[in-house]
PDB file of N, CA and C in Angstrom:
ATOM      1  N   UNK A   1       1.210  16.097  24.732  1.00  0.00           N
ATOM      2  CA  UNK A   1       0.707  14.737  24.547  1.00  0.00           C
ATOM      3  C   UNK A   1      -0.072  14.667  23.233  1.00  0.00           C
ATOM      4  N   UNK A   2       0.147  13.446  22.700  1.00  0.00           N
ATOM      5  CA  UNK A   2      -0.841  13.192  21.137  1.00  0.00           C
ATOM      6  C   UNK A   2      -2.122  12.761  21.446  1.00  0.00           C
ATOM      7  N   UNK A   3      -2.867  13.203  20.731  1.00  0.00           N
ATOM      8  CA  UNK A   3      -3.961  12.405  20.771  1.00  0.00           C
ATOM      9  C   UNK A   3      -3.975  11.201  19.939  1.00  0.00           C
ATOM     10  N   UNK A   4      -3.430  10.110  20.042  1.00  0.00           N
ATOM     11  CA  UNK A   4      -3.594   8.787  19.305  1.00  0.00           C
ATOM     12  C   UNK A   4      -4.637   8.270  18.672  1.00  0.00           C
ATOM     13  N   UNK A   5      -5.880   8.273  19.348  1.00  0.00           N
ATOM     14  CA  UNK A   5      -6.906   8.305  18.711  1.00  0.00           C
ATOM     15  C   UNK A   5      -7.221   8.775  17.558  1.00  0.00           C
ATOM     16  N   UNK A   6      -7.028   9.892  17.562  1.00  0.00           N
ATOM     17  CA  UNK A   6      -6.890  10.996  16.492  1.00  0.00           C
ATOM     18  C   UNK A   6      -5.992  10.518  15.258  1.00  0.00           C
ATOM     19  N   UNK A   7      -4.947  10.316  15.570  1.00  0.00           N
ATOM     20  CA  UNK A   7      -3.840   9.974  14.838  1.00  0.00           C
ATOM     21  C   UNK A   7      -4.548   8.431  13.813  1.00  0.00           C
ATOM     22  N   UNK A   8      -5.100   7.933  14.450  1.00  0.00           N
ATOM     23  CA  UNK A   8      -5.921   6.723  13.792  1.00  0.00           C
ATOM     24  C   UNK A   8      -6.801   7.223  13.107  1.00  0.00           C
ATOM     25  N   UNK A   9      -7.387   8.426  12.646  1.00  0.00           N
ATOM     26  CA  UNK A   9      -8.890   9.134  12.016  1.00  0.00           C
ATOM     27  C   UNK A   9      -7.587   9.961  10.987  1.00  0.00           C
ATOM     28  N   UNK A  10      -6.673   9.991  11.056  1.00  0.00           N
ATOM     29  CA  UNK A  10      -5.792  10.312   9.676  1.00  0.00           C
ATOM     30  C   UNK A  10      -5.459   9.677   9.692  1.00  0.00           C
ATOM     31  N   UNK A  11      -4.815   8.448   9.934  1.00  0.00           N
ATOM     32  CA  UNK A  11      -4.472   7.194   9.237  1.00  0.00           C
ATOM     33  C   UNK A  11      -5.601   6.460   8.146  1.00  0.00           C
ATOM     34  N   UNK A  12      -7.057   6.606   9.150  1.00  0.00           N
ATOM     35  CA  UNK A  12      -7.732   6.281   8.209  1.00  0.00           C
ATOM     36  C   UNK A  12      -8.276   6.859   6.874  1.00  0.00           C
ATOM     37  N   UNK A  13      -8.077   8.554   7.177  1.00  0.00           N
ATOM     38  CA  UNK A  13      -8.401   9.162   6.094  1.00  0.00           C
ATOM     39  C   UNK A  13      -7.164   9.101   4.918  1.00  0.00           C
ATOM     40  N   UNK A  14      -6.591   8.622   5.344  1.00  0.00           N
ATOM     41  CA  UNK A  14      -5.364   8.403   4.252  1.00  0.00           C
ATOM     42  C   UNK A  14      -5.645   7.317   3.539  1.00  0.00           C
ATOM     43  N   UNK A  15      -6.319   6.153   4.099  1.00  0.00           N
ATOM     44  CA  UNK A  15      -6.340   4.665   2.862  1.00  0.00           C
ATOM     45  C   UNK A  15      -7.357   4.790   2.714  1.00  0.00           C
ATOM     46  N   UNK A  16      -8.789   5.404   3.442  1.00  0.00           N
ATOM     47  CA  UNK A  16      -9.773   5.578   2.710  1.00  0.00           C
ATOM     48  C   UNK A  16     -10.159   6.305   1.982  1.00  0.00           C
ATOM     49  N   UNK A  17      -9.488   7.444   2.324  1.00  0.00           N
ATOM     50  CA  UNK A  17      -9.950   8.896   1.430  1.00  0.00           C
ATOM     51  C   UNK A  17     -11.064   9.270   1.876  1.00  0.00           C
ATOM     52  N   UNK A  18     -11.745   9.035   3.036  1.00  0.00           N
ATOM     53  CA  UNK A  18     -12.517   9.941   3.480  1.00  0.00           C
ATOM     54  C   UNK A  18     -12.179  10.279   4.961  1.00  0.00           C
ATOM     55  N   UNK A  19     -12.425  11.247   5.852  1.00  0.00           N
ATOM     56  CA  UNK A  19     -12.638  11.073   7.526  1.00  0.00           C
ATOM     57  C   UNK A  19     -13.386  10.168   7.925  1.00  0.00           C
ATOM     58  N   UNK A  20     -13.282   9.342   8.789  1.00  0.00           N
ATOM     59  CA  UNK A  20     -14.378   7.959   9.844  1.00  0.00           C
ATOM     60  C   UNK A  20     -15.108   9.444  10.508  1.00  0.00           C
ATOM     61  N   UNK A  21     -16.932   8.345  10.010  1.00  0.00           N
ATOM     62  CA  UNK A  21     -17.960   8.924  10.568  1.00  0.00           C
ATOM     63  C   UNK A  21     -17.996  10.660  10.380  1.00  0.00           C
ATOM     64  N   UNK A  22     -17.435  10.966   8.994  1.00  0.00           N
ATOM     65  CA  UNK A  22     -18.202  12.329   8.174  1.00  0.00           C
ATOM     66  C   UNK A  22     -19.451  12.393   8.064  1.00  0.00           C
ATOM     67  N   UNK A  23     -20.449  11.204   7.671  1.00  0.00           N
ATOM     68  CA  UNK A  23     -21.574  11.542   7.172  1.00  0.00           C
ATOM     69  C   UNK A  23     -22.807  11.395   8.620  1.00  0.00           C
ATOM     70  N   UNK A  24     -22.247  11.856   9.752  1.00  0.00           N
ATOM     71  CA  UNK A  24     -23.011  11.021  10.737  1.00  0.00           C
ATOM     72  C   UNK A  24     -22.947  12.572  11.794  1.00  0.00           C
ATOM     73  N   UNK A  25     -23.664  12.773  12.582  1.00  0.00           N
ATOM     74  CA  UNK A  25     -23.569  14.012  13.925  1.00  0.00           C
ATOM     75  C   UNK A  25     -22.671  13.375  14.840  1.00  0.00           C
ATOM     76  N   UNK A  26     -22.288  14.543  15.480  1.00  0.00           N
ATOM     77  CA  UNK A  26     -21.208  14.071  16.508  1.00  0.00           C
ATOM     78  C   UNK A  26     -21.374  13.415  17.654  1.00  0.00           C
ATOM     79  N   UNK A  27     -22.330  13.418  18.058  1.00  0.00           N
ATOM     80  CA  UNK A  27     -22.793  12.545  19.128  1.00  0.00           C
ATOM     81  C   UNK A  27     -23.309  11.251  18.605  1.00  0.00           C
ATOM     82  N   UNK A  28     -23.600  11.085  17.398  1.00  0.00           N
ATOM     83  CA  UNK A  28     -23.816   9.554  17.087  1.00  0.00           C
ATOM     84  C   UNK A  28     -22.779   9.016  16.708  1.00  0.00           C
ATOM     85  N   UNK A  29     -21.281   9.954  16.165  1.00  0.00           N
ATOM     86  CA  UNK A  29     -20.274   9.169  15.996  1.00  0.00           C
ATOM     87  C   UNK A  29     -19.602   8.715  17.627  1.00  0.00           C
ATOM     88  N   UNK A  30     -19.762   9.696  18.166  1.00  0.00           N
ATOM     89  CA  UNK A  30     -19.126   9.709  19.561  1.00  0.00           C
ATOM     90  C   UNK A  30     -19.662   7.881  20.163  1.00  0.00           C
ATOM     91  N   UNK A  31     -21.060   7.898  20.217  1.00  0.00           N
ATOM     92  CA  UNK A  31     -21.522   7.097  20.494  1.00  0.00           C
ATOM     93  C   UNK A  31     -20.952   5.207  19.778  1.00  0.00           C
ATOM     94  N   UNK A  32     -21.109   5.281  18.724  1.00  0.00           N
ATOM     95  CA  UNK A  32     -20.355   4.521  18.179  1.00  0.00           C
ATOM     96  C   UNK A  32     -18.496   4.075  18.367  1.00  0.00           C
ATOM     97  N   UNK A  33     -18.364   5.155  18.671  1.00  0.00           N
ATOM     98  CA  UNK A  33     -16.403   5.071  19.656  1.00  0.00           C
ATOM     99  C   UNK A  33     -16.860   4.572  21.227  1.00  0.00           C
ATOM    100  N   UNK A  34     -17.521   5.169  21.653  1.00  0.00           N
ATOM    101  CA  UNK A  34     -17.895   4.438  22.791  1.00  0.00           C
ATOM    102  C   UNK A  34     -18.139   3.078  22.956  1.00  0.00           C
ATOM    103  N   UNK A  35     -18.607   2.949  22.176  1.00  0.00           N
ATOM    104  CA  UNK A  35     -19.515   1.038  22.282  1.00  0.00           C
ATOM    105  C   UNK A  35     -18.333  -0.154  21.133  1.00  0.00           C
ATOM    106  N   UNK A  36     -17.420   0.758  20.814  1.00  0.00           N
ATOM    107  CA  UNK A  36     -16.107   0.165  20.421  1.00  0.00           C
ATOM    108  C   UNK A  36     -16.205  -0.207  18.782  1.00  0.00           C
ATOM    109  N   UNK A  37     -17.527   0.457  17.876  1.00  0.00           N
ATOM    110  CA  UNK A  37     -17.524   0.287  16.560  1.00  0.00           C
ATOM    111  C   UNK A  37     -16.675   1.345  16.108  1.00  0.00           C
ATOM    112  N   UNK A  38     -15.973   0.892  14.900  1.00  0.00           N
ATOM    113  CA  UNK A  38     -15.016   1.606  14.032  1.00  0.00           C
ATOM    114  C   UNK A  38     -15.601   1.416  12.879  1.00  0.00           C
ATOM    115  N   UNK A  39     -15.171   2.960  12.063  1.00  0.00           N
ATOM    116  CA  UNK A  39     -15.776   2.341  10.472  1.00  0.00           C
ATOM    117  C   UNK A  39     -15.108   1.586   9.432  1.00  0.00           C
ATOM    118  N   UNK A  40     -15.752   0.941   8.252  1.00  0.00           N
ATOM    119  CA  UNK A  40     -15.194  -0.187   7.621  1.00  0.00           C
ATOM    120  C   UNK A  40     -13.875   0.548   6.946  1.00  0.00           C
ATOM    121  N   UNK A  41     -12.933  -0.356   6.898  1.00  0.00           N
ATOM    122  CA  UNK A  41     -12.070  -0.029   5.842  1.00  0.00           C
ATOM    123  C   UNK A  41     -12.298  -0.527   4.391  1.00  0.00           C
ATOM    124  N   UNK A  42     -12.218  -0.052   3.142  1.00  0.00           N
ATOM    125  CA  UNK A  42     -12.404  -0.464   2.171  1.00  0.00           C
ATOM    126  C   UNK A  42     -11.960  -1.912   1.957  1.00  0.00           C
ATOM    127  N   UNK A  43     -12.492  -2.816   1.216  1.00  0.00           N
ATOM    128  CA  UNK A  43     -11.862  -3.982   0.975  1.00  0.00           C
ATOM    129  C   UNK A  43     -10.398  -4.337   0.096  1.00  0.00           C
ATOM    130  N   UNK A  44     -10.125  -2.948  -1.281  1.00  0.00           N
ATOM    131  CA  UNK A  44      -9.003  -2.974  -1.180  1.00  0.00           C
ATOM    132  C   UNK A  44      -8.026  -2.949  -0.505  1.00  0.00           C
ATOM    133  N   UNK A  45      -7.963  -1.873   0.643  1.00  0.00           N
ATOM    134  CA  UNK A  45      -6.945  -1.573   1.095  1.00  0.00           C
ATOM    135  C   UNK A  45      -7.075  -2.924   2.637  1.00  0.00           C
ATOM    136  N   UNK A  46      -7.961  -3.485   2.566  1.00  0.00           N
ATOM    137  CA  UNK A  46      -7.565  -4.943   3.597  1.00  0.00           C
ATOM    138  C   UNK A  46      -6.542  -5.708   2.818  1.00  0.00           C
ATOM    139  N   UNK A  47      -7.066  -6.196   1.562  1.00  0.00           N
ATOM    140  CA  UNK A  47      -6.536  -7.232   0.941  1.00  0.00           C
ATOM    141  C   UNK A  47      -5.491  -6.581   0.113  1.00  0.00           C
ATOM    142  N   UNK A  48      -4.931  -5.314   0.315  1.00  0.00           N
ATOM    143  CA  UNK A  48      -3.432  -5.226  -0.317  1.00  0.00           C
ATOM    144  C   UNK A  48      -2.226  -5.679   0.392  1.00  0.00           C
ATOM    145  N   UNK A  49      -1.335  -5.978  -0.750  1.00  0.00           N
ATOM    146  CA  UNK A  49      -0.082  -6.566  -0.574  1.00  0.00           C
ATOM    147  C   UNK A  49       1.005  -5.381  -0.861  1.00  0.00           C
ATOM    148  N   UNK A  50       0.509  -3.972  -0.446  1.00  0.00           N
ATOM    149  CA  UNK A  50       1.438  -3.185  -0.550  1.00  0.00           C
ATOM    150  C   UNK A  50       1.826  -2.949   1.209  1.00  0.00           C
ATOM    151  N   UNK A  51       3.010  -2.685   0.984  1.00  0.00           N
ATOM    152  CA  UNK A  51       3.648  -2.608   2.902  1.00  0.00           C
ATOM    153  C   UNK A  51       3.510  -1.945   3.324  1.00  0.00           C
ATOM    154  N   UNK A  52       3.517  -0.883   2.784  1.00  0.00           N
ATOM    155  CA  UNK A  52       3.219   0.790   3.146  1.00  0.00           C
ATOM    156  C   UNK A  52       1.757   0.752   3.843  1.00  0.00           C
ATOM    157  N   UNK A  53       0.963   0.363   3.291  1.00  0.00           N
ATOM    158  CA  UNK A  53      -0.711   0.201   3.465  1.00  0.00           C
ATOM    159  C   UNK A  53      -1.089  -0.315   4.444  1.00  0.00           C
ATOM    160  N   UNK A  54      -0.044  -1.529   4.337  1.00  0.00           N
ATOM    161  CA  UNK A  54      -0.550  -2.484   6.235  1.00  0.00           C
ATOM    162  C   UNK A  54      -0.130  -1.586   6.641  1.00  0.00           C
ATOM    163  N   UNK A  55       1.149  -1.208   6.952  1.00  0.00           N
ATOM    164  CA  UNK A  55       1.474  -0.401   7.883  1.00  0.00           C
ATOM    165  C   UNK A  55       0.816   0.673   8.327  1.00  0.00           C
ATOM    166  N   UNK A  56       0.172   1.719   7.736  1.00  0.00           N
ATOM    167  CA  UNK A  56      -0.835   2.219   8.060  1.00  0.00           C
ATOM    168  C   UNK A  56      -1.920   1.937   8.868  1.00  0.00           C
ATOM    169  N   UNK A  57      -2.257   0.423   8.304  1.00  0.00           N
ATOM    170  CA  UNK A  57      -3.539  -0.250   8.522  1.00  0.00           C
ATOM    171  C   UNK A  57      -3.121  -0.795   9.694  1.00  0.00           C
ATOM    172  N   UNK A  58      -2.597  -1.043  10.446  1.00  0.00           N
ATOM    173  CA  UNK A  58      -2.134  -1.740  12.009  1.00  0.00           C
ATOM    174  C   UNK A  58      -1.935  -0.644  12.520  1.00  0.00           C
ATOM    175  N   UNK A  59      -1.582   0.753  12.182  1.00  0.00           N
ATOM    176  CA  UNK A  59      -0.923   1.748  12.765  1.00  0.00           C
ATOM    177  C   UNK A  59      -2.559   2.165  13.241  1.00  0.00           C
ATOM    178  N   UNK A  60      -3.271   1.975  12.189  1.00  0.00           N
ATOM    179  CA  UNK A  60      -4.792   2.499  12.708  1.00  0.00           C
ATOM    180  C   UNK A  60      -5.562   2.018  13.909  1.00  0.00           C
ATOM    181  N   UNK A  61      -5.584   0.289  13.501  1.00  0.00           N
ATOM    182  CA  UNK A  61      -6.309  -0.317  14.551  1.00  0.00           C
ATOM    183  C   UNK A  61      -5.562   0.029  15.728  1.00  0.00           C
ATOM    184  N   UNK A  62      -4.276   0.010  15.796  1.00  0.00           N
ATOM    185  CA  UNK A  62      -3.540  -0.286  17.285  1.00  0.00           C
ATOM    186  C   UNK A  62      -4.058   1.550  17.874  1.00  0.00           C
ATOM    187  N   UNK A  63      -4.056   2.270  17.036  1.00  0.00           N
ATOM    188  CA  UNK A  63      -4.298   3.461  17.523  1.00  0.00           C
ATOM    189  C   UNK A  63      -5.981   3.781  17.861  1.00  0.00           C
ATOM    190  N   UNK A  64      -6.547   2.994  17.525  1.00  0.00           N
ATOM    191  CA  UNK A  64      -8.206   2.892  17.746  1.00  0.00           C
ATOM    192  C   UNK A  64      -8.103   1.943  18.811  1.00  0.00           C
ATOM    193  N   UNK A  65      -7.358   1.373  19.450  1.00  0.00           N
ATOM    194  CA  UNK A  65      -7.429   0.495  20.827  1.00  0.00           C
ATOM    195  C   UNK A  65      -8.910   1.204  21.667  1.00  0.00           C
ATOM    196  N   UNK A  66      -9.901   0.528  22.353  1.00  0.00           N
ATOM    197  CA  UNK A  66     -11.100   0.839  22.606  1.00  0.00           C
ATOM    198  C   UNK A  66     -10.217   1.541  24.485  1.00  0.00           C
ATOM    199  N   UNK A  67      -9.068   0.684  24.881  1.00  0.00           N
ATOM    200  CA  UNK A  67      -8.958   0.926  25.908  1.00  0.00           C
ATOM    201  C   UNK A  67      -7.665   2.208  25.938  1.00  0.00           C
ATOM    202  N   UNK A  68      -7.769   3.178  26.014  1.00  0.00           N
ATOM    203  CA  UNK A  68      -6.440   4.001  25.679  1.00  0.00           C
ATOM    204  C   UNK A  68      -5.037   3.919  25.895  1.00  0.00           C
ATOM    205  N   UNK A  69      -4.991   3.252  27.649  1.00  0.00           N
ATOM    206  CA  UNK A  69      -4.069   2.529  28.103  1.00  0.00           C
ATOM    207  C   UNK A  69      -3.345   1.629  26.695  1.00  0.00           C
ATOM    208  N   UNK A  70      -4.135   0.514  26.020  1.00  0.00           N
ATOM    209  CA  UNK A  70      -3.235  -0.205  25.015  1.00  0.00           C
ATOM    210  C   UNK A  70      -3.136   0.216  23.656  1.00  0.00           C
ATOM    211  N   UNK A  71      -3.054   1.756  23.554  1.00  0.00           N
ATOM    212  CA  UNK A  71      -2.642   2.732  22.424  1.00  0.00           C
ATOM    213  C   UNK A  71      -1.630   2.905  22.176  1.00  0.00           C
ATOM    214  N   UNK A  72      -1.134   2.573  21.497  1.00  0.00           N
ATOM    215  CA  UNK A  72       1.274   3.004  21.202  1.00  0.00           C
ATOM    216  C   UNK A  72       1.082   4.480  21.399  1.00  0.00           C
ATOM    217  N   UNK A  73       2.316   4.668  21.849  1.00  0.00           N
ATOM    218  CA  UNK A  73       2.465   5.771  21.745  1.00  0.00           C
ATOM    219  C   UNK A  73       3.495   6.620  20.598  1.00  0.00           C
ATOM    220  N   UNK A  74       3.058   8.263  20.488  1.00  0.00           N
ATOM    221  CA  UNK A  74       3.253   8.216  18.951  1.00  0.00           C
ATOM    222  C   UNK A  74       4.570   7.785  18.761  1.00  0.00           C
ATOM    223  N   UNK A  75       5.646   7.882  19.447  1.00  0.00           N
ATOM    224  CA  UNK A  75       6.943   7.720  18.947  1.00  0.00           C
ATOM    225  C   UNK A  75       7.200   6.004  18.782  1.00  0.00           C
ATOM    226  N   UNK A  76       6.345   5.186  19.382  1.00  0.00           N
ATOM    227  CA  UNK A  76       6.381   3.565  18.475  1.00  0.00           C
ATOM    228  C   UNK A  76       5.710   3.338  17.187  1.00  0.00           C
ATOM    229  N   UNK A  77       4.781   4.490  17.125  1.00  0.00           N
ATOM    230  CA  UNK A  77       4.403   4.528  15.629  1.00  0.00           C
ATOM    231  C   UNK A  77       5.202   5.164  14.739  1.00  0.00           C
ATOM    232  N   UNK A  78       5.714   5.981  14.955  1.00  0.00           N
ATOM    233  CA  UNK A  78       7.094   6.609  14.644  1.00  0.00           C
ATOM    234  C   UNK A  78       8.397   5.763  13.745  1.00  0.00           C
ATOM    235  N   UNK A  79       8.693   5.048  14.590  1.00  0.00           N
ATOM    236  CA  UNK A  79       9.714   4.032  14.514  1.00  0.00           C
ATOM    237  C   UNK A  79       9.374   3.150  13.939  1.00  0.00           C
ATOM    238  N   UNK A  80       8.160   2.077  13.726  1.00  0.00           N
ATOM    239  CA  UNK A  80       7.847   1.165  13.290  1.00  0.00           C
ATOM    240  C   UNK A  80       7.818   1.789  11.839  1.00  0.00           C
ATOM    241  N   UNK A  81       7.094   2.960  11.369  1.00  0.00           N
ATOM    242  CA  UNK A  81       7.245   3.439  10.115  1.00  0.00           C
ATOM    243  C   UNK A  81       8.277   3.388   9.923  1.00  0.00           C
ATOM    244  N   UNK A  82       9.559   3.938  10.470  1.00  0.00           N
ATOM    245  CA  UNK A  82      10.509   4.313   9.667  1.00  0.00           C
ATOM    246  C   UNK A  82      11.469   2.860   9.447  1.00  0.00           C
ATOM    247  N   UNK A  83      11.021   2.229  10.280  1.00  0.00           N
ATOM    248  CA  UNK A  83      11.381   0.484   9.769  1.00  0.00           C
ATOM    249  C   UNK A  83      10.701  -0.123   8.737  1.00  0.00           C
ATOM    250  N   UNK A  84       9.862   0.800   8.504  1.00  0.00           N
ATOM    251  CA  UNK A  84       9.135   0.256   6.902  1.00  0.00           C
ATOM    252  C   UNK A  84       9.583   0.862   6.085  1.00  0.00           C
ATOM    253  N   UNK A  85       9.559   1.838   5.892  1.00  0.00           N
ATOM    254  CA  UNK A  85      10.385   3.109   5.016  1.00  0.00           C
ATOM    255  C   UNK A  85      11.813   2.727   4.791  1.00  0.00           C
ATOM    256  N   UNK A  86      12.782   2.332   5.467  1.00  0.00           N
ATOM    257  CA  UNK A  86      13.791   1.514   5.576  1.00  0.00           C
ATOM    258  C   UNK A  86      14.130   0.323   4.641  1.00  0.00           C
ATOM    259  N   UNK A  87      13.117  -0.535   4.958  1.00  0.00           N
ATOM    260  CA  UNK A  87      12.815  -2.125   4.539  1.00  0.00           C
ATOM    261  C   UNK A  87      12.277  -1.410   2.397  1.00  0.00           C
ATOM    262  N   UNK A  88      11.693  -0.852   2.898  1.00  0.00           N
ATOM    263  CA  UNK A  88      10.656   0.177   1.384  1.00  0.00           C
ATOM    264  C   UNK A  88      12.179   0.477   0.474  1.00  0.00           C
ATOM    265  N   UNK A  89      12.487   1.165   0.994  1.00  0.00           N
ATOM    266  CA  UNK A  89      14.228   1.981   0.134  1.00  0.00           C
ATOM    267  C   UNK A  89      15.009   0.936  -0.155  1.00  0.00           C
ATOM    268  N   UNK A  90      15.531   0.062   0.696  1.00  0.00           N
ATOM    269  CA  UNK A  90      16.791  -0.771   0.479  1.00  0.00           C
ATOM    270  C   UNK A  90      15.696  -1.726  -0.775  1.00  0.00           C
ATOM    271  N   UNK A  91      14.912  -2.460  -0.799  1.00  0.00           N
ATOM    272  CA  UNK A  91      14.368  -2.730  -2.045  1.00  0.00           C
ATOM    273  C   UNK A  91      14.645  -2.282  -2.921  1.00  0.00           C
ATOM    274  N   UNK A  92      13.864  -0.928  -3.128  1.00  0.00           N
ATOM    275  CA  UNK A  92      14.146  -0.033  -4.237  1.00  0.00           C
ATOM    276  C   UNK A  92      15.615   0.087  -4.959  1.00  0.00           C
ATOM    277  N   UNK A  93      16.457  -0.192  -4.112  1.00  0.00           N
ATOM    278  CA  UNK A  93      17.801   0.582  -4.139  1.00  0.00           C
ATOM    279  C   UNK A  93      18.335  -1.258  -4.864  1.00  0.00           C
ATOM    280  N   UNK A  94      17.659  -2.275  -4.538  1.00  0.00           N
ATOM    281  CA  UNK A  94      18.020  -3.667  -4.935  1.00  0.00           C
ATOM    282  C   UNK A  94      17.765  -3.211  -6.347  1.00  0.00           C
ATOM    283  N   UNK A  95      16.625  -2.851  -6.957  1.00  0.00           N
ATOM    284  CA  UNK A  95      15.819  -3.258  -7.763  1.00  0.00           C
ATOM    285  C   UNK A  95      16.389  -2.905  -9.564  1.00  0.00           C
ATOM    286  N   UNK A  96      16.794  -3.133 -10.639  1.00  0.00           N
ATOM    287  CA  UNK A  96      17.427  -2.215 -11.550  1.00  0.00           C
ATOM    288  C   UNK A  96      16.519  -1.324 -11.948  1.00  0.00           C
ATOM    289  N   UNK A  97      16.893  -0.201 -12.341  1.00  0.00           N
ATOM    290  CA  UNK A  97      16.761   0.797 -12.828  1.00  0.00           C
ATOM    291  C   UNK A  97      16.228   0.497 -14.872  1.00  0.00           C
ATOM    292  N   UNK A  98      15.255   0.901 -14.881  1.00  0.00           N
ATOM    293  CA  UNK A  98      14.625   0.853 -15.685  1.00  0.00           C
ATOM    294  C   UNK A  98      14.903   1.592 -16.735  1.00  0.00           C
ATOM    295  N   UNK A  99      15.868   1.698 -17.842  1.00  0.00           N
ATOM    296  CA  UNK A  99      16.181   1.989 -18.438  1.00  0.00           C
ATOM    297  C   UNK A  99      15.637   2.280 -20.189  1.00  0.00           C
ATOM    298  N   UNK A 100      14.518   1.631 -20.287  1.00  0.00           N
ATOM    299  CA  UNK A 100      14.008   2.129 -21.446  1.00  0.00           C
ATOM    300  C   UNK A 100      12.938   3.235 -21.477  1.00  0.00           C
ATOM    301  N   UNK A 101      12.859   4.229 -22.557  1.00  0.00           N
ATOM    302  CA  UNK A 101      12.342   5.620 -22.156  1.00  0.00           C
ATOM    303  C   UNK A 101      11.511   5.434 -23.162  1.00  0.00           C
ATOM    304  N   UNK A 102      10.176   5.886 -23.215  1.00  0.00           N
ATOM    305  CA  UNK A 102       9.047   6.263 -24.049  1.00  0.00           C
ATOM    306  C   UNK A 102       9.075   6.923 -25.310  1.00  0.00           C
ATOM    307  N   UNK A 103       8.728   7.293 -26.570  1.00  0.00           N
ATOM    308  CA  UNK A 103       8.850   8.117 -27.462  1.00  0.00           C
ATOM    309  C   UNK A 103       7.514   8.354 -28.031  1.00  0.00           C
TER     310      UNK A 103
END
């Protein structure tokens, strides 16, 4: 079994670049998961318009669900990525190829 929770504390360390609740003891972070506070996400990475990033960023909250019961489980997080990753490529693959080179 995953720990989902978990899986949301690297999601977040991925758009924030730090671990949620590093600078804090473990029982005061604990405490704070308990009473259903999460730490902030940067304001860039709210207000980006990159897809990759939401995706992350929903992958987090839904995985920080306060009640565990309404946590995806990992293989819908799974899939929903790779429907982004998907949606991500066939773009790319639209897009021309950039053809002028630097000197």
């Amino acid at each position: 079994m995953i720990d989902i929770y978990s899986m949301g504390n690297i999601f977040y360390s991925i758009i924030a670049g730090e671990m949620p609740y590093d600078d804090m003891k473990e029982g005061d972070a604990q405490k704070k998961i308990r009473h259903g506070e999460r730490p902030d996400v940067p304001e860039e990475v709210l207000n980006s318009n990159d897809e990759a990033i939401q995706a992350i960023l929903s992958a987090m909250k839904r995985c920080w669900e306060q009640n565990p019961r309404d946590r995806p489980k990992a293989s819908v997080i799974r899939d929903e990525f790779e429907a982004v990753m998907r949606r991500i490529r066939s773009r790319n693959e639209d897009e021309p190829l950039n053809t002028d080179t630097e000197r």
